[in-house]
C-alpha atoms as a PDB file:
ATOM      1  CA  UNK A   1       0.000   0.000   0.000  1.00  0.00           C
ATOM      2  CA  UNK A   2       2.672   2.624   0.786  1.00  0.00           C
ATOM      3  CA  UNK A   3       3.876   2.144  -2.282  1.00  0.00           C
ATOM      4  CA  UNK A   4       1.127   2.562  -4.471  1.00  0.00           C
ATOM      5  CA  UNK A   5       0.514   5.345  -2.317  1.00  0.00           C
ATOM      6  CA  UNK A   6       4.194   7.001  -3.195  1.00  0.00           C
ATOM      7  CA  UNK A   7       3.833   5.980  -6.783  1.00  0.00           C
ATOM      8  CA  UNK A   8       0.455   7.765  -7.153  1.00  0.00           C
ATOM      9  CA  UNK A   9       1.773  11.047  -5.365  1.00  0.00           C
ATOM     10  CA  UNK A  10       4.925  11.631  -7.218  1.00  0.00           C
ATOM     11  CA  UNK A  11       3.589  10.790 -10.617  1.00  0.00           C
ATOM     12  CA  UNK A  12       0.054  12.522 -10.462  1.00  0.00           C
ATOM     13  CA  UNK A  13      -1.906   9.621 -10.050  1.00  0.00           C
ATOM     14  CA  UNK A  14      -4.114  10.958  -7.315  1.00  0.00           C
ATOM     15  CA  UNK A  15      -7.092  11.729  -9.725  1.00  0.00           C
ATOM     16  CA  UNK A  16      -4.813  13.880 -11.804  1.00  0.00           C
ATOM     17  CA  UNK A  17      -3.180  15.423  -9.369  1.00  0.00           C
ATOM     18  CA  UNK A  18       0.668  14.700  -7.823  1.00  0.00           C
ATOM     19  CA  UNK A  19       2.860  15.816  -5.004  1.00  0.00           C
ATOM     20  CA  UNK A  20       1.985  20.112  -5.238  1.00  0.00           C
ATOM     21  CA  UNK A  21       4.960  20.844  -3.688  1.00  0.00           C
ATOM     22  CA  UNK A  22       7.479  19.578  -6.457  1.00  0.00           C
ATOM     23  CA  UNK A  23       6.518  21.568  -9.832  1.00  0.00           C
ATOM     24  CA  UNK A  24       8.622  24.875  -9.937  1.00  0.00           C
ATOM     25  CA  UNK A  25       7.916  28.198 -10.629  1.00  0.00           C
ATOM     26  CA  UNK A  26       9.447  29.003 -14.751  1.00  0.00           C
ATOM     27  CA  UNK A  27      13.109  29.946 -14.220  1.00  0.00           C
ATOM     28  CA  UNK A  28      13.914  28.970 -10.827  1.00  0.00           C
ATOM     29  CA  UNK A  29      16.387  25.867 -10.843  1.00  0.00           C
ATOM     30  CA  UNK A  30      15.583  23.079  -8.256  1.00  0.00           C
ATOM     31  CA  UNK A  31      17.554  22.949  -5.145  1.00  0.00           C
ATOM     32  CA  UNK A  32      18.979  26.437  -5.816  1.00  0.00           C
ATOM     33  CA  UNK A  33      19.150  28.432  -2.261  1.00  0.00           C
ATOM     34  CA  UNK A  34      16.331  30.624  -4.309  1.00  0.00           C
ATOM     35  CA  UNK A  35      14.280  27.411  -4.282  1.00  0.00           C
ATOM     36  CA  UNK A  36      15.118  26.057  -0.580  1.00  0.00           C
ATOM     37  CA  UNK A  37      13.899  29.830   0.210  1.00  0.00           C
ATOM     38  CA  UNK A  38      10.840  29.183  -1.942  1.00  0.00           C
ATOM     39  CA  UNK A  39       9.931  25.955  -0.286  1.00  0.00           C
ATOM     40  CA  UNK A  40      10.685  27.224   3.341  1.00  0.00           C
ATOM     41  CA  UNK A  41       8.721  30.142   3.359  1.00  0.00           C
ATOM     42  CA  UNK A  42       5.808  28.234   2.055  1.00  0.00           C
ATOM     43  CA  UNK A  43       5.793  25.282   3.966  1.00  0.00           C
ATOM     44  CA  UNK A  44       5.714  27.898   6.953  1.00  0.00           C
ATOM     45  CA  UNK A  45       2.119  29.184   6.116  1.00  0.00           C
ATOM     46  CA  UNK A  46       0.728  25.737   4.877  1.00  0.00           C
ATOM     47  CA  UNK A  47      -0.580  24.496   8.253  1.00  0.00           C
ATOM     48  CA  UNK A  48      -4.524  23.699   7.550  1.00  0.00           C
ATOM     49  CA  UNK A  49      -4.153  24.896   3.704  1.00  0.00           C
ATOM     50  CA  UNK A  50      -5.536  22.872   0.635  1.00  0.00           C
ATOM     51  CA  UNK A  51      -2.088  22.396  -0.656  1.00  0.00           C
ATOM     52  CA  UNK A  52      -2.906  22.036  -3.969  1.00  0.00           C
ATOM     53  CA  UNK A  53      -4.219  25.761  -4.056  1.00  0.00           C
ATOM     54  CA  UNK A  54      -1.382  26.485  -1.501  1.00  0.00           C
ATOM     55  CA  UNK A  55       1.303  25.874  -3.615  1.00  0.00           C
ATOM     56  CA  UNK A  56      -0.008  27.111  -6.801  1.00  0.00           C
ATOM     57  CA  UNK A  57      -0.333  30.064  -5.214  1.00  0.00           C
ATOM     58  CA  UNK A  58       2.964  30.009  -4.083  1.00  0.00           C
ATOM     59  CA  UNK A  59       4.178  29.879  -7.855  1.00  0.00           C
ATOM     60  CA  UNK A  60       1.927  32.388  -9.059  1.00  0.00           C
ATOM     61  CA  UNK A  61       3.542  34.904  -6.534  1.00  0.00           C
ATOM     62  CA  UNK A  62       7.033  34.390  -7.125  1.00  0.00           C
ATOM     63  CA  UNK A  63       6.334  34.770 -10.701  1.00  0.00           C
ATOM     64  CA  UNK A  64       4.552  38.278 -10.214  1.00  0.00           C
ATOM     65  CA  UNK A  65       7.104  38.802  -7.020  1.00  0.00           C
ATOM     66  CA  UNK A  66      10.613  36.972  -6.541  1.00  0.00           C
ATOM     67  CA  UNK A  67      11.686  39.591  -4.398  1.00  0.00           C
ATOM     68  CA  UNK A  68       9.021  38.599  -1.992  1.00  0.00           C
ATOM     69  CA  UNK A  69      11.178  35.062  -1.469  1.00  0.00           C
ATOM     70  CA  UNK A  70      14.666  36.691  -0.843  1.00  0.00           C
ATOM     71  CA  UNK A  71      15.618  36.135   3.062  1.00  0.00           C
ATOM     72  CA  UNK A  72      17.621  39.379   3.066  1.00  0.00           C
ATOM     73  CA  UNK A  73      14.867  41.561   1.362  1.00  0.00           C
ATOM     74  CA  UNK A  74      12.465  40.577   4.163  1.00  0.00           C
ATOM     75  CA  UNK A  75      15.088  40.728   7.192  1.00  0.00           C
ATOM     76  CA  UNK A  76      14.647  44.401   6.582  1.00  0.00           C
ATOM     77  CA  UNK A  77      11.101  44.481   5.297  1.00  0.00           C
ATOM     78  CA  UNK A  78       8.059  45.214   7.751  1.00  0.00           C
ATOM     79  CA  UNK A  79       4.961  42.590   7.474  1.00  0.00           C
ATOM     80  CA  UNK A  80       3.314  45.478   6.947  1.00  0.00           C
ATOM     81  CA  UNK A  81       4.748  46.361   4.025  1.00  0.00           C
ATOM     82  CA  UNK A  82       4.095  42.795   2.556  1.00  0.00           C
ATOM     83  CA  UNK A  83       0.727  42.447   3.178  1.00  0.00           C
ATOM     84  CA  UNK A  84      -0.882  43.253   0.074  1.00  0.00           C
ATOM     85  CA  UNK A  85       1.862  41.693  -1.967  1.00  0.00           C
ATOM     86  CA  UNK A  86       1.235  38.220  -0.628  1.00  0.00           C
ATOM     87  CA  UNK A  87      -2.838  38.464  -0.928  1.00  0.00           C
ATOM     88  CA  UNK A  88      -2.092  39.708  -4.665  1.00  0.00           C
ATOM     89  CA  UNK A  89      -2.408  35.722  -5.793  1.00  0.00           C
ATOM     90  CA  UNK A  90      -3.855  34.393  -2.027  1.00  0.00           C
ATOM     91  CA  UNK A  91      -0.951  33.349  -1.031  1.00  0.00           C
ATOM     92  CA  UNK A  92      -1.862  34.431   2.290  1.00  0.00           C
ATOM     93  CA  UNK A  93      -5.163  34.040   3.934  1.00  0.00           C
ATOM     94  CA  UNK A  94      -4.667  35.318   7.309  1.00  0.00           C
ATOM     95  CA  UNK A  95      -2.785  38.812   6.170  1.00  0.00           C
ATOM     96  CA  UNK A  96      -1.609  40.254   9.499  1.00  0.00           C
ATOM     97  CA  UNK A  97      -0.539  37.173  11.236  1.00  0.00           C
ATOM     98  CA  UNK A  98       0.791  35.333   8.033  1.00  0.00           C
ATOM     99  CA  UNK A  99       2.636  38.405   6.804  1.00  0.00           C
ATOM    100  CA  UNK A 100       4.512  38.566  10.294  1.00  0.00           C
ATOM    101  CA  UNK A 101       5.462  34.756  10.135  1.00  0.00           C
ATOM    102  CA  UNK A 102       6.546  35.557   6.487  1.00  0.00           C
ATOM    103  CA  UNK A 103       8.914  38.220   7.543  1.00  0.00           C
ATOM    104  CA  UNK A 104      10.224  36.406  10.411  1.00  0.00           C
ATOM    105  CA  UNK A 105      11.179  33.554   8.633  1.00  0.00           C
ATOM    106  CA  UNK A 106      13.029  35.172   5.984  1.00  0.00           C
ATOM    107  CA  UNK A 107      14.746  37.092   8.699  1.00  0.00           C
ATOM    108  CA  UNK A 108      15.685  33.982  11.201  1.00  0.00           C
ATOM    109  CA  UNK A 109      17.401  32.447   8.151  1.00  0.00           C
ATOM    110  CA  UNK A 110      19.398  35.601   7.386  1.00  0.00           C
ATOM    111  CA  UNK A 111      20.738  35.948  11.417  1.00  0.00           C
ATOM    112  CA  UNK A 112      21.121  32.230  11.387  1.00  0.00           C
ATOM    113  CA  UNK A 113      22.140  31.056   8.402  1.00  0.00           C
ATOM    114  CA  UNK A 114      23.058  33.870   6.276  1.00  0.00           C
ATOM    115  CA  UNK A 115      20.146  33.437   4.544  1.00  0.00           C
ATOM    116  CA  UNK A 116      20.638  30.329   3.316  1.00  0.00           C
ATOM    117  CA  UNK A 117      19.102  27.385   3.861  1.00  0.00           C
ATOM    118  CA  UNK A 118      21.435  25.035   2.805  1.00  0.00           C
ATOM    119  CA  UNK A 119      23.937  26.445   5.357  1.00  0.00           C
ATOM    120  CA  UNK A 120      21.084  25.828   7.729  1.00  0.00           C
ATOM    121  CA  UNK A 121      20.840  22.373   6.760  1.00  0.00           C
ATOM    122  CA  UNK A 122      24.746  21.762   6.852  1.00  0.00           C
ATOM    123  CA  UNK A 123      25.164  23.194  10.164  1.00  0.00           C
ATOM    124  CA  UNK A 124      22.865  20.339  11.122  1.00  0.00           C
ATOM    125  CA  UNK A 125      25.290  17.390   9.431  1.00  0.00           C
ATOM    126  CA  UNK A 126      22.139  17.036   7.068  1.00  0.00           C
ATOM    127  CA  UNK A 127      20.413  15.003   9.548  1.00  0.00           C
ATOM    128  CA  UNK A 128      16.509  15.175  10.190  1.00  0.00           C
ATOM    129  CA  UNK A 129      16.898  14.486  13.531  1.00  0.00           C
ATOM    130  CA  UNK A 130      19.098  17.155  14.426  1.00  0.00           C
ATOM    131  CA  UNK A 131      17.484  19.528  12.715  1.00  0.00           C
ATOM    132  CA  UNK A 132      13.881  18.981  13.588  1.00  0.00           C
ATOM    133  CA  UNK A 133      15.602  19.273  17.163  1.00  0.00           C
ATOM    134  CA  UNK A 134      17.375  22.135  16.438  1.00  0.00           C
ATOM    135  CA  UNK A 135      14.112  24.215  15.434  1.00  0.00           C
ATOM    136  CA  UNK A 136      12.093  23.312  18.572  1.00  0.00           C
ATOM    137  CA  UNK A 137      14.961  24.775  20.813  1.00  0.00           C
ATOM    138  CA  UNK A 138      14.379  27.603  18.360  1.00  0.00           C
ATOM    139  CA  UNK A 139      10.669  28.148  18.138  1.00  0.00           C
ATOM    140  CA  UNK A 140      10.706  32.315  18.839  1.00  0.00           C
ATOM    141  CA  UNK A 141      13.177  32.480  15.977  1.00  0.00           C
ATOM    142  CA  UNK A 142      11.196  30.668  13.682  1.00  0.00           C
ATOM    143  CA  UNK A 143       8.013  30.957  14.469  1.00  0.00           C
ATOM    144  CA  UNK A 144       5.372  28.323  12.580  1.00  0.00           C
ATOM    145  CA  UNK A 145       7.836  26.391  10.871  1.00  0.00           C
ATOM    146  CA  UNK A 146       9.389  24.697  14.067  1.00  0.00           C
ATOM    147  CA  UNK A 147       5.677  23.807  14.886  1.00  0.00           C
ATOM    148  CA  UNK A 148       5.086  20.060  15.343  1.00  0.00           C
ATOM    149  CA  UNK A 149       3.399  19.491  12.240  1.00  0.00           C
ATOM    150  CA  UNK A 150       5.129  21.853  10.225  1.00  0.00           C
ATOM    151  CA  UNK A 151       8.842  21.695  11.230  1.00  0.00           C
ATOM    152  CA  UNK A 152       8.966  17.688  10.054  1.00  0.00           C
ATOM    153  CA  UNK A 153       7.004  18.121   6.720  1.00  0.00           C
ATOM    154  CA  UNK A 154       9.513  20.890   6.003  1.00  0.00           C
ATOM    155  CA  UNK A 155      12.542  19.240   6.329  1.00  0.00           C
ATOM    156  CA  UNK A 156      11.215  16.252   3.966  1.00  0.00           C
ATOM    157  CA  UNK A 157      10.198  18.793   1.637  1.00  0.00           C
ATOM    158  CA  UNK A 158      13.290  19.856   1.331  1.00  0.00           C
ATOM    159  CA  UNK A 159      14.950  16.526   0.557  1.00  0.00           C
ATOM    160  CA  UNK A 160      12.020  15.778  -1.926  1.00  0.00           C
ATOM    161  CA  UNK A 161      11.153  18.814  -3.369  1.00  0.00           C
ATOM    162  CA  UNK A 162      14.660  20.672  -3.433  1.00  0.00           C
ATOM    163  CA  UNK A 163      16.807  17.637  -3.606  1.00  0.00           C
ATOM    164  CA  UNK A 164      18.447  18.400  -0.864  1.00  0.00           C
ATOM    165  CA  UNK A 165      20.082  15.491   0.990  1.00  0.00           C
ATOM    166  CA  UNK A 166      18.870  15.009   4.611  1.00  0.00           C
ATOM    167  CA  UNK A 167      19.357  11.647   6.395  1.00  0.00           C
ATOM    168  CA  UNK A 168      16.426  10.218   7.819  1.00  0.00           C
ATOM    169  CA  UNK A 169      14.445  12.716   6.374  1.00  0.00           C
ATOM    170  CA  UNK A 170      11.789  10.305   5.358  1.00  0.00           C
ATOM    171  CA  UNK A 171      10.394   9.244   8.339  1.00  0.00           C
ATOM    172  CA  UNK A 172      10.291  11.771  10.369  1.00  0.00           C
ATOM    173  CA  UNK A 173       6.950  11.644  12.912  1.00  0.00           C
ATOM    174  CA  UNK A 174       4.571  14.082  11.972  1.00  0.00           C
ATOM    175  CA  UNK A 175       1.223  14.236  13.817  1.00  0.00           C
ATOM    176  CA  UNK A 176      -1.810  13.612  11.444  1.00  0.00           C
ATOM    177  CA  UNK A 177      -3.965  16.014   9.458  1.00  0.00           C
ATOM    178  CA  UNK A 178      -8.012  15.446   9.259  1.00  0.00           C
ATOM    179  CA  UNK A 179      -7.593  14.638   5.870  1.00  0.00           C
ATOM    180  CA  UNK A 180      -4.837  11.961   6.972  1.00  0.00           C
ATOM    181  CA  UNK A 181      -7.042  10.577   9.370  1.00  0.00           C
ATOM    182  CA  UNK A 182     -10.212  10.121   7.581  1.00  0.00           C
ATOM    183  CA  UNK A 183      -7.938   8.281   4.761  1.00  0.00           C
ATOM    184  CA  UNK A 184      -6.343   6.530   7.546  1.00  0.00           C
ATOM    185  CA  UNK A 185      -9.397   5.069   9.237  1.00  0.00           C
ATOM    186  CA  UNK A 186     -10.949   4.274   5.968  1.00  0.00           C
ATOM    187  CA  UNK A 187      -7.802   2.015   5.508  1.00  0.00           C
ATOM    188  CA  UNK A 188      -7.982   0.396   8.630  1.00  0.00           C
ATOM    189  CA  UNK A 189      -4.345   1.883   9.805  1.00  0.00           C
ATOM    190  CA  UNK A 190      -4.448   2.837  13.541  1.00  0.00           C
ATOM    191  CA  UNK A 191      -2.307   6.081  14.893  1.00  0.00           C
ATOM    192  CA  UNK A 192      -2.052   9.854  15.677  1.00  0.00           C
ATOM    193  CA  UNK A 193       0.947  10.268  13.732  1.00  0.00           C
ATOM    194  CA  UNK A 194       2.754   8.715  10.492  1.00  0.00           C
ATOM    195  CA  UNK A 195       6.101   9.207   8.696  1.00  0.00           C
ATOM    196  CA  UNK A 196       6.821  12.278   6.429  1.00  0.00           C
ATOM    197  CA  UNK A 197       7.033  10.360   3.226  1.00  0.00           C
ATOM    198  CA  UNK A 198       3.554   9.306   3.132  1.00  0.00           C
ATOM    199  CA  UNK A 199       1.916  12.254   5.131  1.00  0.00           C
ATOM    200  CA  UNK A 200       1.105  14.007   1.638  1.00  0.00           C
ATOM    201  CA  UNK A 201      -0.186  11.338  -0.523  1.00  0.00           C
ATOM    202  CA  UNK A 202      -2.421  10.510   2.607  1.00  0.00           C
ATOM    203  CA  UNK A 203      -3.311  14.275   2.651  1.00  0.00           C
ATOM    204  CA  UNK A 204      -4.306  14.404  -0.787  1.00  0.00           C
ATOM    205  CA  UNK A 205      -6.036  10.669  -0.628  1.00  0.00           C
ATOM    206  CA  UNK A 206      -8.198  12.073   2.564  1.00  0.00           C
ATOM    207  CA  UNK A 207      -9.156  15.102   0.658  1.00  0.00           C
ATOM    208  CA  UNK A 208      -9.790  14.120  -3.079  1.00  0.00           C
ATOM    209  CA  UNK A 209     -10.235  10.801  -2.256  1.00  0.00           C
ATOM    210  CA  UNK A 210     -12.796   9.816   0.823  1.00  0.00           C
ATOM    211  CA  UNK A 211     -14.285  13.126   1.320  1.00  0.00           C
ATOM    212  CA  UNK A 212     -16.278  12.398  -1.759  1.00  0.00           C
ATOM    213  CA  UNK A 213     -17.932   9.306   0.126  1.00  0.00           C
ATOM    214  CA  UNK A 214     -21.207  10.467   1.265  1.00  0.00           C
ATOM    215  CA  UNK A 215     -21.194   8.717   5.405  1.00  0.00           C
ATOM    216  CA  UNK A 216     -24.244   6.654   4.525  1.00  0.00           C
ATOM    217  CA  UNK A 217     -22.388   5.025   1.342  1.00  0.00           C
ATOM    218  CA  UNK A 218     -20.764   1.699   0.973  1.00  0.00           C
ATOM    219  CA  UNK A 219     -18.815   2.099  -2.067  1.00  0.00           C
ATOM    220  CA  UNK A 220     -16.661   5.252  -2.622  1.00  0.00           C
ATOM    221  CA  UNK A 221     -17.763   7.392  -5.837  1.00  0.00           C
ATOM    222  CA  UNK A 222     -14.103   7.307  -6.481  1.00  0.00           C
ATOM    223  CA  UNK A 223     -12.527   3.899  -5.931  1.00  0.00           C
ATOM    224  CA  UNK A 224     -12.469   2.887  -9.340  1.00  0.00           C
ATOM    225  CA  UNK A 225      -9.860   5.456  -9.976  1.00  0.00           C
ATOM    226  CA  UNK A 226      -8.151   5.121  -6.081  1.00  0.00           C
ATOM    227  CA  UNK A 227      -4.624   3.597  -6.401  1.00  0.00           C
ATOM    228  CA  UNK A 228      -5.425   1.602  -2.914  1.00  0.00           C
ATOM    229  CA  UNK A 229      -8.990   1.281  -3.705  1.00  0.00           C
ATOM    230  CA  UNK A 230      -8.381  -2.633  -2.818  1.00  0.00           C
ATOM    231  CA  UNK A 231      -7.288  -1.909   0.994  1.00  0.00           C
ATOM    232  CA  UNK A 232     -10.293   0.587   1.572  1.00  0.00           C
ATOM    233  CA  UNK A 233     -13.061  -0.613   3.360  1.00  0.00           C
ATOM    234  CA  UNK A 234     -15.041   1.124   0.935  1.00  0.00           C
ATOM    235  CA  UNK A 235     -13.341   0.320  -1.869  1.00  0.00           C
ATOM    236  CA  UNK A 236     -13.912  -2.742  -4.275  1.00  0.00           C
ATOM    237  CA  UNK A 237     -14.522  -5.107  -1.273  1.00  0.00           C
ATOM    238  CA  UNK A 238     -17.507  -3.493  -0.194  1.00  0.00           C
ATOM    239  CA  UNK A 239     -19.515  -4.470  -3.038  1.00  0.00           C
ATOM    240  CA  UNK A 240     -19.260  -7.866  -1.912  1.00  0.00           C
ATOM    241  CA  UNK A 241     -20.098  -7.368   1.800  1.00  0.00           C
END
């Protein structure tokens, strides 16, 4: 099942759609420190967000505003200032409290890493573990993105999405989403919390997958295009029950 499940997300198998974080925005080169500032910033407002809309907002934005992604631009910007710049494509949906995190970010990784994110990483040894542990000892300097959710789906983003390389970045805890857990229960799997590498394509299964099972139905709408249809209780099976 998990890999189906990986299959599906990376190659857009999810009812058309694949993993939103990985397509770039034209012109930026993947795993460039423009890019690892691209996916940090993002992944720092994503809590709750459709990520599908998240991230094509995300590109939209950069391509109207790159500046709006450069770490030393906003260590001297004012959220203020970047407020209606990041609702220009709704990137933002919460403008004073996003717009803060925004600016905060791009300024922790300028005092800490000299705004760049790679340097971030390497001060770490590249290891997951040490640097999921070094942002929650660090949680007023980067607000959001050392959050429990956040901080591990991060870090795996940036191995998968910006090629970076980060031991054990893969499976990483991260506590469950709704949308994980209503794809979780419908697959019998038990657990407040599951590995980065499959948090995603259980997002996106739990959202365009079982949410379009009415709770009186025995059969997902659905399965016959679900790449783990067959483990689902309300997948194939349940015709037969």
């Amino acid at each position: 099942m998990r890999r189906l499940l990986l299959a599906a997300y990376a190659e857009g198998g999810m009812w058309g759609i694949g993993a939103p974080e990985r397509p770039l925005p034209d012109g930026l080169a993947r795993g460039s420190e423009t890019h690892l500032a691209f996916l940090t910033l993002v992944f720092a407002i994503s809590g709750g967000r459709n990520p599908v809309q998240l991230w094509a907002a995300a590109r939209d934005t950069f391509q109207a505003d790159p500046e709006l992604f450069n770490p030393t631009f906003l260590a001297y910007a004012t959220p203020k200032m970047l407020i209606s710049r990041l609702t220009a494509y709704s990137l933002i949906r919460k403008p004073h409290s996003e717009s803060v995190v925004w600016q905060r970010i791009g300024q922790a990784l300028v005092m800490r890493a000299g705004g760049l994110v790679r340097q971030l990483v390497e001060a770490q040894g590249r290891e997951g573990n040490r640097l999921l542990a070094y942002l929650q000892q660090n949680k007023t300097t980067f607000p959001v993105l050392s959050g429990r959710q956040t901080a591990p789906r991060w870090i795996y983003g940036l191995a998968f999405a910006g090629d970076v390389e980060i031991t054990g970045a893969d499976g990483l805890p991260v506590p469950v989403s709704p949308a994980v857990r209503q794809a979780m229960r419908n697959l019998d799997v038990a657990g407040d919390r599951v590995t980065t590498a499959v948090f995603g394509p259980l997002d996106l299964l739990g959202r365009y997958g079982c949410r379009k099972r009415a709770q009186s139905a025995t059969l997902c709408p659905v399965a016959d295009s679900c790449p783990v249809a067959r483990f689902c209780r309300y997948g194939y099976q349940a015709e037969t029950l």
